[in-house]
PDB file of N, CA and C in Angstrom:
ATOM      1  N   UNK A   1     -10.322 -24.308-103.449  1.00  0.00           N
ATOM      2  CA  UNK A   1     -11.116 -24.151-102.247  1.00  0.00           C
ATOM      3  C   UNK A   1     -12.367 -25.026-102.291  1.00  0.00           C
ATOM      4  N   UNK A   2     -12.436 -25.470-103.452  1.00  0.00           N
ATOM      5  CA  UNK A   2     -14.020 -26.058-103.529  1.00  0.00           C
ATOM      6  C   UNK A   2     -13.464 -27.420-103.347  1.00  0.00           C
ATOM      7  N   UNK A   3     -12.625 -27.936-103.274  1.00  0.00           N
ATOM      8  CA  UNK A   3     -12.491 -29.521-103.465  1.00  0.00           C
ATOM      9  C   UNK A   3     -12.112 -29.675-101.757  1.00  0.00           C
ATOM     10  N   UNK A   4     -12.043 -28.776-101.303  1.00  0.00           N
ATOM     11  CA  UNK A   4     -11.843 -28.682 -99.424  1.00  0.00           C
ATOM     12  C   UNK A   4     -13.649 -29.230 -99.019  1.00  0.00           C
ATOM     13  N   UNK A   5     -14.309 -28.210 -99.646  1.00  0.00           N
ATOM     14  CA  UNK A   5     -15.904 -28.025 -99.093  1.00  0.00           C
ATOM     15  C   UNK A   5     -16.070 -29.096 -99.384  1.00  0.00           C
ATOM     16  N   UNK A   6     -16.092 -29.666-100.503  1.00  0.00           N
ATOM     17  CA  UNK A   6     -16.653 -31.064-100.967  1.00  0.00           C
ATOM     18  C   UNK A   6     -16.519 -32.155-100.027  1.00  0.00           C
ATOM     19  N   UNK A   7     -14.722 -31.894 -99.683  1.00  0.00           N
ATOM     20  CA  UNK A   7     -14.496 -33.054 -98.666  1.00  0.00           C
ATOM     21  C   UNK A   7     -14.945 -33.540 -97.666  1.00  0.00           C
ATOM     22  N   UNK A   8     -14.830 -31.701 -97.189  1.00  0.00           N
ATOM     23  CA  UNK A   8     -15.721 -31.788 -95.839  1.00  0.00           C
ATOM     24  C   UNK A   8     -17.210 -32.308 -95.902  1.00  0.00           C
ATOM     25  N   UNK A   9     -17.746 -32.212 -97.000  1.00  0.00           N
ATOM     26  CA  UNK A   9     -19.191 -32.776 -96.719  1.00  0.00           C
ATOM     27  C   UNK A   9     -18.916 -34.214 -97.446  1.00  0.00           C
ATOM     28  N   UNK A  10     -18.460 -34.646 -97.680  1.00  0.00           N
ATOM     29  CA  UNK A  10     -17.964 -36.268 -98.159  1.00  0.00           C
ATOM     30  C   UNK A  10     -17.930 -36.886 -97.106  1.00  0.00           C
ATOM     31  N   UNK A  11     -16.848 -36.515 -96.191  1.00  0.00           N
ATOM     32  CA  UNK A  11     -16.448 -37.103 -94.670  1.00  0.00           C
ATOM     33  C   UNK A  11     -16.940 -36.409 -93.889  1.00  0.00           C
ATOM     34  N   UNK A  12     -17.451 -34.907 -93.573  1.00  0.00           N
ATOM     35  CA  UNK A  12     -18.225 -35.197 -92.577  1.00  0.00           C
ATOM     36  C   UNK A  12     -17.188 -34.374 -91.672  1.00  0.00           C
ATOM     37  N   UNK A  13     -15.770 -33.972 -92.319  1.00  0.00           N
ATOM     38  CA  UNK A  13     -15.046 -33.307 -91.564  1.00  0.00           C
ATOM     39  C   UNK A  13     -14.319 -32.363 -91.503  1.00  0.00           C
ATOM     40  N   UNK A  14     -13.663 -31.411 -91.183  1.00  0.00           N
ATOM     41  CA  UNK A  14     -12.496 -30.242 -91.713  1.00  0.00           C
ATOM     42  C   UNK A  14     -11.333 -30.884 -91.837  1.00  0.00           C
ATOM     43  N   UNK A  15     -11.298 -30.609 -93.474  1.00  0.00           N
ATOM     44  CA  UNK A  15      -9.503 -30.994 -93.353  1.00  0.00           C
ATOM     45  C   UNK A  15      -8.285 -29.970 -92.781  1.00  0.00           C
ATOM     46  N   UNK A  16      -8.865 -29.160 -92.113  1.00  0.00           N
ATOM     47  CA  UNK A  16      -7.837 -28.600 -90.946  1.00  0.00           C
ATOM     48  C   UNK A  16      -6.499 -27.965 -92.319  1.00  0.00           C
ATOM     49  N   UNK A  17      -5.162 -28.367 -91.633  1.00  0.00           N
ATOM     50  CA  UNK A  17      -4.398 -27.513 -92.130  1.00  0.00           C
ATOM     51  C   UNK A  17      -3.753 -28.763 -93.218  1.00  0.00           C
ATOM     52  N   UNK A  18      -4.433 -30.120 -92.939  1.00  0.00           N
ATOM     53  CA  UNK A  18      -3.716 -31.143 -94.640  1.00  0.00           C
ATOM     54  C   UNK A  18      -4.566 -30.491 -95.837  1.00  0.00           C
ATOM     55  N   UNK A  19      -3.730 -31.257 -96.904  1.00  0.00           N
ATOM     56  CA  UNK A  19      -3.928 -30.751 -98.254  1.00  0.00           C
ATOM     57  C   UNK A  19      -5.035 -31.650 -98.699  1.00  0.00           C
ATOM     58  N   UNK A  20      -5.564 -31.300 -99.625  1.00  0.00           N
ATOM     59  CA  UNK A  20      -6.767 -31.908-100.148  1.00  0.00           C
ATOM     60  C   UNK A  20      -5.645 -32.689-101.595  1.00  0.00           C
ATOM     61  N   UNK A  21      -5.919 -33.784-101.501  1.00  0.00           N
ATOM     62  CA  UNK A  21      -5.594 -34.394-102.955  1.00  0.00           C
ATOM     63  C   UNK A  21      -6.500 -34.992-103.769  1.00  0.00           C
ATOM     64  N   UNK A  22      -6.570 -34.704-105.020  1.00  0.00           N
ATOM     65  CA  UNK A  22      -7.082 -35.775-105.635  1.00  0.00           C
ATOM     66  C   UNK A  22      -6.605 -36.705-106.281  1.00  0.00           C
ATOM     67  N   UNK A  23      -6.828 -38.026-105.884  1.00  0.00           N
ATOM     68  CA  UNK A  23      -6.475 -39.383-106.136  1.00  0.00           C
ATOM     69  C   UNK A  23      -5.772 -39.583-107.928  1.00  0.00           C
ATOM     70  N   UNK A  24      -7.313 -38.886-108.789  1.00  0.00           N
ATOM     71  CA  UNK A  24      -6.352 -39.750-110.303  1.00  0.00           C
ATOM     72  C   UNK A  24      -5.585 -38.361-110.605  1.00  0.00           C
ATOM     73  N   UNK A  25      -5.446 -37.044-109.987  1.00  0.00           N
ATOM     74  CA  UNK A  25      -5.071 -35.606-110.574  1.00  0.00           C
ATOM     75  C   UNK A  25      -5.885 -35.281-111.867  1.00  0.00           C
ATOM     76  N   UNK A  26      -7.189 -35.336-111.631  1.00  0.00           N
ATOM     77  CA  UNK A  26      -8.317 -34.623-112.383  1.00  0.00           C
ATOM     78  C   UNK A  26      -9.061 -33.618-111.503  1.00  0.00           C
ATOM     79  N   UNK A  27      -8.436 -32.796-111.511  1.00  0.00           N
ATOM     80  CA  UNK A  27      -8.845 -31.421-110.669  1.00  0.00           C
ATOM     81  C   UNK A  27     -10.412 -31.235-110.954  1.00  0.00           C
ATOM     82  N   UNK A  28     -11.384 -31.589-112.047  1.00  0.00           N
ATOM     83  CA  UNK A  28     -12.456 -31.489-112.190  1.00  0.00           C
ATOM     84  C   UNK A  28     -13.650 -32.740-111.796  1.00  0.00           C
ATOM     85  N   UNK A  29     -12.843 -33.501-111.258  1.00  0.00           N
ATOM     86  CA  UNK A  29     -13.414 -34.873-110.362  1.00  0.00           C
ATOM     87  C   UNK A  29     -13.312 -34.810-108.973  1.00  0.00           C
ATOM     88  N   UNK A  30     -13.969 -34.547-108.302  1.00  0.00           N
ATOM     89  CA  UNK A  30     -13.912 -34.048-106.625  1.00  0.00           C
ATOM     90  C   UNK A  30     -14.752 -35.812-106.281  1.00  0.00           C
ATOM     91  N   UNK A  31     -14.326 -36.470-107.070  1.00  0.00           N
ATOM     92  CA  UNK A  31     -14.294 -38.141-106.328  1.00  0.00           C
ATOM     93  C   UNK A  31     -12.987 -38.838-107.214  1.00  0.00           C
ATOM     94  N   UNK A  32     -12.416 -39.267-106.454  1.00  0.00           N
ATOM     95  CA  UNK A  32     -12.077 -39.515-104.792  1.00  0.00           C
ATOM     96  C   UNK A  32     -11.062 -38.405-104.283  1.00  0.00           C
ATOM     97  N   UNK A  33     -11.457 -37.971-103.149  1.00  0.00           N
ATOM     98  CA  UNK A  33     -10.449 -37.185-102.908  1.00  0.00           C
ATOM     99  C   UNK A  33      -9.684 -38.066-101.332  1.00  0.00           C
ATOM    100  N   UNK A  34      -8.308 -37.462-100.774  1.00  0.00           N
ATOM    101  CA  UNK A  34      -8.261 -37.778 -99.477  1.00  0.00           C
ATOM    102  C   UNK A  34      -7.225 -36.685 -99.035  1.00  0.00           C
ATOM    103  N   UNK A  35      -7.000 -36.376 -97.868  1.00  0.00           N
ATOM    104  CA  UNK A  35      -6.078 -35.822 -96.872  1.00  0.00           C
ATOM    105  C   UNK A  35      -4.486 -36.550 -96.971  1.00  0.00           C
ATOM    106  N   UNK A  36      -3.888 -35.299 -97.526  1.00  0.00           N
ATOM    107  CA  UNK A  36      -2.178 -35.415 -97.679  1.00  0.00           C
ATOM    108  C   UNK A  36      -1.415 -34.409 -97.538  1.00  0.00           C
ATOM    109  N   UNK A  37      -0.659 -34.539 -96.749  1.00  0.00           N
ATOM    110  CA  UNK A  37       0.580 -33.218 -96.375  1.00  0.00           C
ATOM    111  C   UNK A  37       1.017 -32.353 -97.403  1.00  0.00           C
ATOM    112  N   UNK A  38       1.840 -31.255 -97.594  1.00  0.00           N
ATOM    113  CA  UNK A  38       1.896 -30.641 -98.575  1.00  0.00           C
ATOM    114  C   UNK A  38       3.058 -31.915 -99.163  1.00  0.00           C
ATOM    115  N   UNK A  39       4.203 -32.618 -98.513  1.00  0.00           N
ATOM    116  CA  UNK A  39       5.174 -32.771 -99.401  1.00  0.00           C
ATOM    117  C   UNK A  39       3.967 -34.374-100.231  1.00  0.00           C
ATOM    118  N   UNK A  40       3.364 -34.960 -99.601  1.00  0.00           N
ATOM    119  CA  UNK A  40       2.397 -35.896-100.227  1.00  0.00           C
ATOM    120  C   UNK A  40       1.979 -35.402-101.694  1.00  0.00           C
ATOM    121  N   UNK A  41       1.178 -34.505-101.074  1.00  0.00           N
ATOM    122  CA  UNK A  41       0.620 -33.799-102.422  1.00  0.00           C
ATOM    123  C   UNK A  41       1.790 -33.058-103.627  1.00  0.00           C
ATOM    124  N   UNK A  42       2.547 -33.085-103.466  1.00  0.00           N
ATOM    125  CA  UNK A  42       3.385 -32.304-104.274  1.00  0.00           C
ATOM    126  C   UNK A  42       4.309 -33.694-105.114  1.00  0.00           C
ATOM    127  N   UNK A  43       3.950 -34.497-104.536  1.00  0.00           N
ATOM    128  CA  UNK A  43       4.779 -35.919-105.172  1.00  0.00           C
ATOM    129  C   UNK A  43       3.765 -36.709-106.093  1.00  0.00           C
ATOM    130  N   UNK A  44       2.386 -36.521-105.438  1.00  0.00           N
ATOM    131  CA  UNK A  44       0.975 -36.445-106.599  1.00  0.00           C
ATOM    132  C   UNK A  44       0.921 -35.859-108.550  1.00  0.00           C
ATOM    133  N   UNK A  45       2.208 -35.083-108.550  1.00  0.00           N
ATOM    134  CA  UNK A  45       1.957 -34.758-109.362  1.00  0.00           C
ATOM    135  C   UNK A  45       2.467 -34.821-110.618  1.00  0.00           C
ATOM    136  N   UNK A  46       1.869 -34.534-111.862  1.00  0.00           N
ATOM    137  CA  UNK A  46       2.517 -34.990-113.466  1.00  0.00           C
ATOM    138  C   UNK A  46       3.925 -34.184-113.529  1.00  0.00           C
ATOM    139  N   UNK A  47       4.377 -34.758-114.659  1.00  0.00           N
ATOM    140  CA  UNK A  47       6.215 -34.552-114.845  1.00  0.00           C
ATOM    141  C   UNK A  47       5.915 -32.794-115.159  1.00  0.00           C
ATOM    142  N   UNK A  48       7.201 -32.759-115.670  1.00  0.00           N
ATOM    143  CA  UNK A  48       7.132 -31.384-116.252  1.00  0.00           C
ATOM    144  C   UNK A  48       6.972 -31.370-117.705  1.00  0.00           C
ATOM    145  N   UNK A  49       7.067 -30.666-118.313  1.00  0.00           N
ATOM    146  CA  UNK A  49       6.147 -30.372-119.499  1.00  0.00           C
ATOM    147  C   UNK A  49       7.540 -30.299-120.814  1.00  0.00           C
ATOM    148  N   UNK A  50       8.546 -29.056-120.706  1.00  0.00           N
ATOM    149  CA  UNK A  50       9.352 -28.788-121.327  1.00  0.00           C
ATOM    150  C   UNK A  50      10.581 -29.747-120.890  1.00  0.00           C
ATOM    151  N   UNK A  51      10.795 -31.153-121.448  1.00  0.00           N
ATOM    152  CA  UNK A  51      11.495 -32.123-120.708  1.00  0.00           C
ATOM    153  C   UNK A  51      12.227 -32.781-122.131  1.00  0.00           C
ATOM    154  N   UNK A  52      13.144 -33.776-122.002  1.00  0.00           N
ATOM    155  CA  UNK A  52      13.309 -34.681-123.591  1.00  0.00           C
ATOM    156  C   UNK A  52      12.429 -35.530-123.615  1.00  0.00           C
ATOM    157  N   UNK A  53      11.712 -35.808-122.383  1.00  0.00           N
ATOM    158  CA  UNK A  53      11.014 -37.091-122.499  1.00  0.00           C
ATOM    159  C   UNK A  53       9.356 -36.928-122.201  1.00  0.00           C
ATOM    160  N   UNK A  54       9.044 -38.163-122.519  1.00  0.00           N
ATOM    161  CA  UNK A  54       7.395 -37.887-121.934  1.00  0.00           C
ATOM    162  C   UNK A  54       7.394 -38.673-120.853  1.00  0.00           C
ATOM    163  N   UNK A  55       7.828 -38.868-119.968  1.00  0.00           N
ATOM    164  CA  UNK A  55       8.021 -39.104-119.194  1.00  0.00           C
ATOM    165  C   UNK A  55       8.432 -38.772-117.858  1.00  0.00           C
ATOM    166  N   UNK A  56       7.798 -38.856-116.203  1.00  0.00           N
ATOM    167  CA  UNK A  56       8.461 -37.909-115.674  1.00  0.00           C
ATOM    168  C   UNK A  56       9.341 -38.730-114.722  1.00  0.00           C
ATOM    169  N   UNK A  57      10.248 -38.087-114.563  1.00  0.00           N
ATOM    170  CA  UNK A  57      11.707 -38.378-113.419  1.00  0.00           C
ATOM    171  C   UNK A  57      12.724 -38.809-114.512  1.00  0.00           C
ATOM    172  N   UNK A  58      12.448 -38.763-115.974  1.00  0.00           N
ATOM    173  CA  UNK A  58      13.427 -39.629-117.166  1.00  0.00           C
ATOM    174  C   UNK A  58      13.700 -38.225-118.269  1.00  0.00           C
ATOM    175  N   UNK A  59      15.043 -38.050-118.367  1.00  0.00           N
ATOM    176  CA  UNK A  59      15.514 -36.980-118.825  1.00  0.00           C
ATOM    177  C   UNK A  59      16.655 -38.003-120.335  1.00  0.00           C
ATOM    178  N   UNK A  60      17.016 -37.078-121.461  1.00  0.00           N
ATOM    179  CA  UNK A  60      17.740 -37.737-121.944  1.00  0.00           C
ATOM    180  C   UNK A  60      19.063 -37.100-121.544  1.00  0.00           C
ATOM    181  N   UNK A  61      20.388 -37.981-121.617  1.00  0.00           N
ATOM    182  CA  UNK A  61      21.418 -37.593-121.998  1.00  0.00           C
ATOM    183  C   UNK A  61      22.558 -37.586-122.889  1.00  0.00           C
ATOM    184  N   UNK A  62      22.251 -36.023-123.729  1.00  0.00           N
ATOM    185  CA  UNK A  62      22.221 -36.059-125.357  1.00  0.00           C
ATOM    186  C   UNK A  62      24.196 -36.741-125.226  1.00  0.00           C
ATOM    187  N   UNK A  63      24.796 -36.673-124.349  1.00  0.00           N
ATOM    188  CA  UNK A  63      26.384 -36.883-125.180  1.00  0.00           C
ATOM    189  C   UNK A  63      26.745 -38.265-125.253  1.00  0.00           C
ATOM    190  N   UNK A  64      25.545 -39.232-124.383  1.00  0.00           N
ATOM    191  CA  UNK A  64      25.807 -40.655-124.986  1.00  0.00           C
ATOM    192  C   UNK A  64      24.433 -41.284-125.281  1.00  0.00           C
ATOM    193  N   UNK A  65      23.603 -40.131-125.511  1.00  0.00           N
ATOM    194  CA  UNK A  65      22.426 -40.970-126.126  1.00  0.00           C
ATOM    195  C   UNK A  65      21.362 -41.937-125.329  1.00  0.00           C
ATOM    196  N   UNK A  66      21.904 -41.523-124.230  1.00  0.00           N
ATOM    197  CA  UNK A  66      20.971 -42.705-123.751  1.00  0.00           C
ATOM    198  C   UNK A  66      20.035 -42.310-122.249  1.00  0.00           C
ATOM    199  N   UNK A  67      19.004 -42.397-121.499  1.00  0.00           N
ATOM    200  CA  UNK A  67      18.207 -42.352-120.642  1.00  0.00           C
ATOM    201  C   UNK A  67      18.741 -42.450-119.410  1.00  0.00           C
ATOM    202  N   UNK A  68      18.032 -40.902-118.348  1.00  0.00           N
ATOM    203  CA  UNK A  68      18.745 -41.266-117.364  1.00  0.00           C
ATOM    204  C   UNK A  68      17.215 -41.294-116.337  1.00  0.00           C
ATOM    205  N   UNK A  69      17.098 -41.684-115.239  1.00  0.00           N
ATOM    206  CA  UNK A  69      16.046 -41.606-114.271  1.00  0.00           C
ATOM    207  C   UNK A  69      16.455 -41.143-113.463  1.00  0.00           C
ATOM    208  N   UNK A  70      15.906 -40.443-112.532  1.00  0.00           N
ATOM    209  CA  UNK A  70      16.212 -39.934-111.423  1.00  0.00           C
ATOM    210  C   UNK A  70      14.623 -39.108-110.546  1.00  0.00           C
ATOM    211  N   UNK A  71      15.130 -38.846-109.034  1.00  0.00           N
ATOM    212  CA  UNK A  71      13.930 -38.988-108.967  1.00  0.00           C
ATOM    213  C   UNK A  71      13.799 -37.963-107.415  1.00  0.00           C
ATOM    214  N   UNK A  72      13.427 -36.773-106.688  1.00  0.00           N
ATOM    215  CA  UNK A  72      13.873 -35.590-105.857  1.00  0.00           C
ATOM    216  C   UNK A  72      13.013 -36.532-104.841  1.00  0.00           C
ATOM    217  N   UNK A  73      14.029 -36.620-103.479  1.00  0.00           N
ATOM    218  CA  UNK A  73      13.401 -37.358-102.528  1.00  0.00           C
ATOM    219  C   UNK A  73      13.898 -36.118-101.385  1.00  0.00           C
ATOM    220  N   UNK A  74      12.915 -35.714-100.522  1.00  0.00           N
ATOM    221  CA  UNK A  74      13.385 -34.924 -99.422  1.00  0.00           C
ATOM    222  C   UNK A  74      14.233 -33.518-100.294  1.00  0.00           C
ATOM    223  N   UNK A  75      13.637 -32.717-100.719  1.00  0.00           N
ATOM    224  CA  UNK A  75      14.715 -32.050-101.454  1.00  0.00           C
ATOM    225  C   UNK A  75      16.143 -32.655-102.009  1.00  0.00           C
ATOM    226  N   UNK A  76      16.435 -33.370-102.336  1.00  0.00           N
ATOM    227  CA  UNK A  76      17.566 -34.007-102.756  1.00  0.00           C
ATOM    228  C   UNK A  76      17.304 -34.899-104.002  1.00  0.00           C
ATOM    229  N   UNK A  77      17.445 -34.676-105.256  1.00  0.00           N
ATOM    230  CA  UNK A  77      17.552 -35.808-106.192  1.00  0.00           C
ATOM    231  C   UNK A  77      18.602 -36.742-106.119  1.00  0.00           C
ATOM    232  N   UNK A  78      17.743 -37.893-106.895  1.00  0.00           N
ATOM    233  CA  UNK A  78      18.722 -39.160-106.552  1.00  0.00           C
ATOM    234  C   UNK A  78      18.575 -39.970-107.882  1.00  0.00           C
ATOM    235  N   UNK A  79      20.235 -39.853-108.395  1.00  0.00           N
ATOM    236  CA  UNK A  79      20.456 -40.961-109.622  1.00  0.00           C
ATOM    237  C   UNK A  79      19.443 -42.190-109.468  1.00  0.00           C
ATOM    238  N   UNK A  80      18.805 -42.327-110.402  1.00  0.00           N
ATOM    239  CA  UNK A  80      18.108 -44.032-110.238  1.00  0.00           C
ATOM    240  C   UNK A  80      19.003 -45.031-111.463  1.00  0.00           C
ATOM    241  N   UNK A  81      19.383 -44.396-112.308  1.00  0.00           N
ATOM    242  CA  UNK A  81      20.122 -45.221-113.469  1.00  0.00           C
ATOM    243  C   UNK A  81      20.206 -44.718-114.577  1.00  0.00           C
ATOM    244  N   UNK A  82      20.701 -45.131-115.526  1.00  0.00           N
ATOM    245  CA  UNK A  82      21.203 -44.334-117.100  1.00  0.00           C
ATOM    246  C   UNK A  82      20.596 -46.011-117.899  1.00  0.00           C
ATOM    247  N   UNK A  83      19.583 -45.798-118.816  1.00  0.00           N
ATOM    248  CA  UNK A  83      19.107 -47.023-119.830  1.00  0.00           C
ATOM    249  C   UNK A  83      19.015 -46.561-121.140  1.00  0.00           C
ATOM    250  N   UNK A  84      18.618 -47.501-122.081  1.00  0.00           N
ATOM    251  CA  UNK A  84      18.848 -47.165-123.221  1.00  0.00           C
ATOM    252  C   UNK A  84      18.023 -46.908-123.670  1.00  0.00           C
ATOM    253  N   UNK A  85      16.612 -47.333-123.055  1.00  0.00           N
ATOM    254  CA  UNK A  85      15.563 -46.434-124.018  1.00  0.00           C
ATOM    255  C   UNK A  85      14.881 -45.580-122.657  1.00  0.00           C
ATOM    256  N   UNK A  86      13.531 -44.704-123.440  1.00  0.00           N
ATOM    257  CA  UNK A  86      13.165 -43.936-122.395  1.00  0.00           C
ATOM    258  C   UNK A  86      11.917 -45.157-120.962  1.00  0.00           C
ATOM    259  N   UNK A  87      11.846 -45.943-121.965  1.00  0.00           N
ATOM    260  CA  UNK A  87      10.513 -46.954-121.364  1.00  0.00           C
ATOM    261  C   UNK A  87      11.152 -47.782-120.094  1.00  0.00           C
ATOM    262  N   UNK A  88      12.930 -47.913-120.465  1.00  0.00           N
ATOM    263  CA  UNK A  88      13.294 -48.320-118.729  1.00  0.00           C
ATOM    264  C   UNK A  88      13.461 -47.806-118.364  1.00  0.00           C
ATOM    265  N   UNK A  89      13.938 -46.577-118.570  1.00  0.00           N
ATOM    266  CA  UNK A  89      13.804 -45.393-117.395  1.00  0.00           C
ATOM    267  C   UNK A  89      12.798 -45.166-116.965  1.00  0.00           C
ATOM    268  N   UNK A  90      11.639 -44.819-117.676  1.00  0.00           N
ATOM    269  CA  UNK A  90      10.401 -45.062-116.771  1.00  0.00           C
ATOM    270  C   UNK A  90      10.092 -45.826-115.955  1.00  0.00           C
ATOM    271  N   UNK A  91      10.247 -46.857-116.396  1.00  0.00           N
ATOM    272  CA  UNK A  91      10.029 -48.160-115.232  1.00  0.00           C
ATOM    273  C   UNK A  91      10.712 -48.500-114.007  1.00  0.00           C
ATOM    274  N   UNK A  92      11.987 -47.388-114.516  1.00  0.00           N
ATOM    275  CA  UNK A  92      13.332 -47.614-112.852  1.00  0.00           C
ATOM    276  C   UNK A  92      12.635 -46.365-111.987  1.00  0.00           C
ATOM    277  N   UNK A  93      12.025 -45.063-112.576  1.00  0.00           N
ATOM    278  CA  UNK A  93      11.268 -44.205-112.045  1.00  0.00           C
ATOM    279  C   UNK A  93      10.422 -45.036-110.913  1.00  0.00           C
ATOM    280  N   UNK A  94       9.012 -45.395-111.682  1.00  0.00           N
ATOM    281  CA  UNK A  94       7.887 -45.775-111.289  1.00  0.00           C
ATOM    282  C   UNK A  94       8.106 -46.798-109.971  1.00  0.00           C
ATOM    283  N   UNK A  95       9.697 -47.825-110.270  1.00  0.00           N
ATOM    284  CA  UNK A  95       9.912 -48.892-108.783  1.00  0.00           C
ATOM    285  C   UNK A  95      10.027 -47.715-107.348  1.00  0.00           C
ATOM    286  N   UNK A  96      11.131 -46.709-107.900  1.00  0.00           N
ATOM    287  CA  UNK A  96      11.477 -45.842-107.130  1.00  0.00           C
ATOM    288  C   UNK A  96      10.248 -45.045-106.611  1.00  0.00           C
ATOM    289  N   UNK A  97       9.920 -44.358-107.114  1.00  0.00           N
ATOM    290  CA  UNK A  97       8.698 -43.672-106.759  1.00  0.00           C
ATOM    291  C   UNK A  97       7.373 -44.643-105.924  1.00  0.00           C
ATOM    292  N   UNK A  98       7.071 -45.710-105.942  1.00  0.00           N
ATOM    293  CA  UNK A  98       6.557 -46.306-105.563  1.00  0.00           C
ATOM    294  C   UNK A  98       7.005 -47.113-104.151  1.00  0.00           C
ATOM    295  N   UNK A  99       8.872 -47.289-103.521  1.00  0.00           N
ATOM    296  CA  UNK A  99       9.676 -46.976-103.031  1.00  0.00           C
ATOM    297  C   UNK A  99       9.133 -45.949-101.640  1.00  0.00           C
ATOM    298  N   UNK A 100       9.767 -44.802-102.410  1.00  0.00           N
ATOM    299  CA  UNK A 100       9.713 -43.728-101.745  1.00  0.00           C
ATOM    300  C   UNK A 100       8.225 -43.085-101.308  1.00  0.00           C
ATOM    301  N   UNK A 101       7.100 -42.767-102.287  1.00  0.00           N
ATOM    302  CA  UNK A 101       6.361 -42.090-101.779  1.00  0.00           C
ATOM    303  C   UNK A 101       5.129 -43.070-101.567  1.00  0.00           C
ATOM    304  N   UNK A 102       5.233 -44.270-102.067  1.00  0.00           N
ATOM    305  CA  UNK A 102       3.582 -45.362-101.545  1.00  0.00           C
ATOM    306  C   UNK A 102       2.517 -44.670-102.301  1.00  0.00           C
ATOM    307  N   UNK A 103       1.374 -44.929-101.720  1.00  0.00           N
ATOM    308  CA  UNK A 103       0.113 -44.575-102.576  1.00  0.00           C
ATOM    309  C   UNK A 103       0.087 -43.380-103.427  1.00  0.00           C
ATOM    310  N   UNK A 104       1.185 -42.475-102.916  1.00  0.00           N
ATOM    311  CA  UNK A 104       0.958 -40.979-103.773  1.00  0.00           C
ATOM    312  C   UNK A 104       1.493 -40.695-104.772  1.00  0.00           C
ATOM    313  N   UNK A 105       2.370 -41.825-105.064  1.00  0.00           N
ATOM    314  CA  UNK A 105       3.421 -42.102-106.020  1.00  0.00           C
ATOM    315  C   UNK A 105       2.593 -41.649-107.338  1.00  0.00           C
ATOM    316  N   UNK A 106       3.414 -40.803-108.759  1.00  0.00           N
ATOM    317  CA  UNK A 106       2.711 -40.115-109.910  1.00  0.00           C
ATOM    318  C   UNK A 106       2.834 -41.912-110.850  1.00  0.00           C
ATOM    319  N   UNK A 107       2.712 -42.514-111.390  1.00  0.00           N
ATOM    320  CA  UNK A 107       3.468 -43.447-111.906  1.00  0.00           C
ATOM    321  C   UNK A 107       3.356 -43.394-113.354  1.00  0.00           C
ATOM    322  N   UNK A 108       4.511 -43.627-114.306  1.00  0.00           N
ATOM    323  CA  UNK A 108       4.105 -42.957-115.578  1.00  0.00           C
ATOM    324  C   UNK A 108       3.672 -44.376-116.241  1.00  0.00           C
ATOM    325  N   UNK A 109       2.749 -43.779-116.895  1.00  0.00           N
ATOM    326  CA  UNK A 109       1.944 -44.840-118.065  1.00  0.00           C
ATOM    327  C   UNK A 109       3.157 -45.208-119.079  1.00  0.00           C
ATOM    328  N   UNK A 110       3.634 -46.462-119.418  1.00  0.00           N
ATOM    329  CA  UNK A 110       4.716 -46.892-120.316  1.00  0.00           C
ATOM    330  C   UNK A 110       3.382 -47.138-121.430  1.00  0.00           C
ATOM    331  N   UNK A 111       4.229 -46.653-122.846  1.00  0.00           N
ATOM    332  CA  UNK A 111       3.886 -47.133-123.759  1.00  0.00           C
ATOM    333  C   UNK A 111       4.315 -48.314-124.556  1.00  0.00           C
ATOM    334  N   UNK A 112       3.567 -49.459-124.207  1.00  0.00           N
ATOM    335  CA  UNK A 112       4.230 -50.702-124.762  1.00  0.00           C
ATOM    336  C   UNK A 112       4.454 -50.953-126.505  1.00  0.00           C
ATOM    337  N   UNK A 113       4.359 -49.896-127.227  1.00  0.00           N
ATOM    338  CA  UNK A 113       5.393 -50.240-128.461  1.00  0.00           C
ATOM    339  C   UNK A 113       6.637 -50.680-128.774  1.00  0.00           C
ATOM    340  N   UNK A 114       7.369 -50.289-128.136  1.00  0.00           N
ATOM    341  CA  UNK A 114       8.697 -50.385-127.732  1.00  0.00           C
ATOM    342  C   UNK A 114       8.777 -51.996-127.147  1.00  0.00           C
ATOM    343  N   UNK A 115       7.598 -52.455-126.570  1.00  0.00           N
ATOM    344  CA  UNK A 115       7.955 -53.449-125.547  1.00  0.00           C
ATOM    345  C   UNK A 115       8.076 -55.032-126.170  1.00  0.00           C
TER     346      UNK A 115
END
């Protein structure tokens, strides 16, 4: 509720019935924030937690070993590809996601060891 008030006195306006987002998803930084629909805001956000990967939209698949991406558009997930490590799957994520949702897109940080 407090990152609403803030806004409103940032801009000067009611964000009415859009969602308040924040830009880097540091809930304790009320700069920058902007106005996004619920499905906006809900695409804003980090992977899941209990996953094979650190990575989000990139799952492993243990019976051939190898990385799959995929990625829920409109209620509907959608195959993005099967790779061999987890770092292209991330990266087939991040095209997709960037694709589909534009600025709100989560995009995962690759760790270039691998690279």
């Amino acid at each position: 509720m407090a990152h609403r008030i803030v806004y409103a006195l940032q801009h000067g306006t009611d964000p009415g019935n859009m969602f308040v987002d924040h830009i880097h998803n540091d809930k304790d930084n009320n700069k920058p924030l902007r106005l996004a629909t619920k499905l906006q805001n809900s695409q804003n956000r980090n992977g899941r937690k209990n996953t094979s990967s650190i990575y989000k939209g990139v799952c492993l698949v243990k019976a051939t070993g190898r990385w799959r991406a995929s990625i829920r558009v409109e209620k509907q997930f959608k195959h993005i590809g099967v790779y061999a490590t987890q770092e292209e799957a991330a990266l087939a994520y991040n095209e997709a996601a960037l694709l589909y949702f534009g600025e709100f897109a989560r995009l995962n940080q690759i760790n270039s060891t691998s690279n």
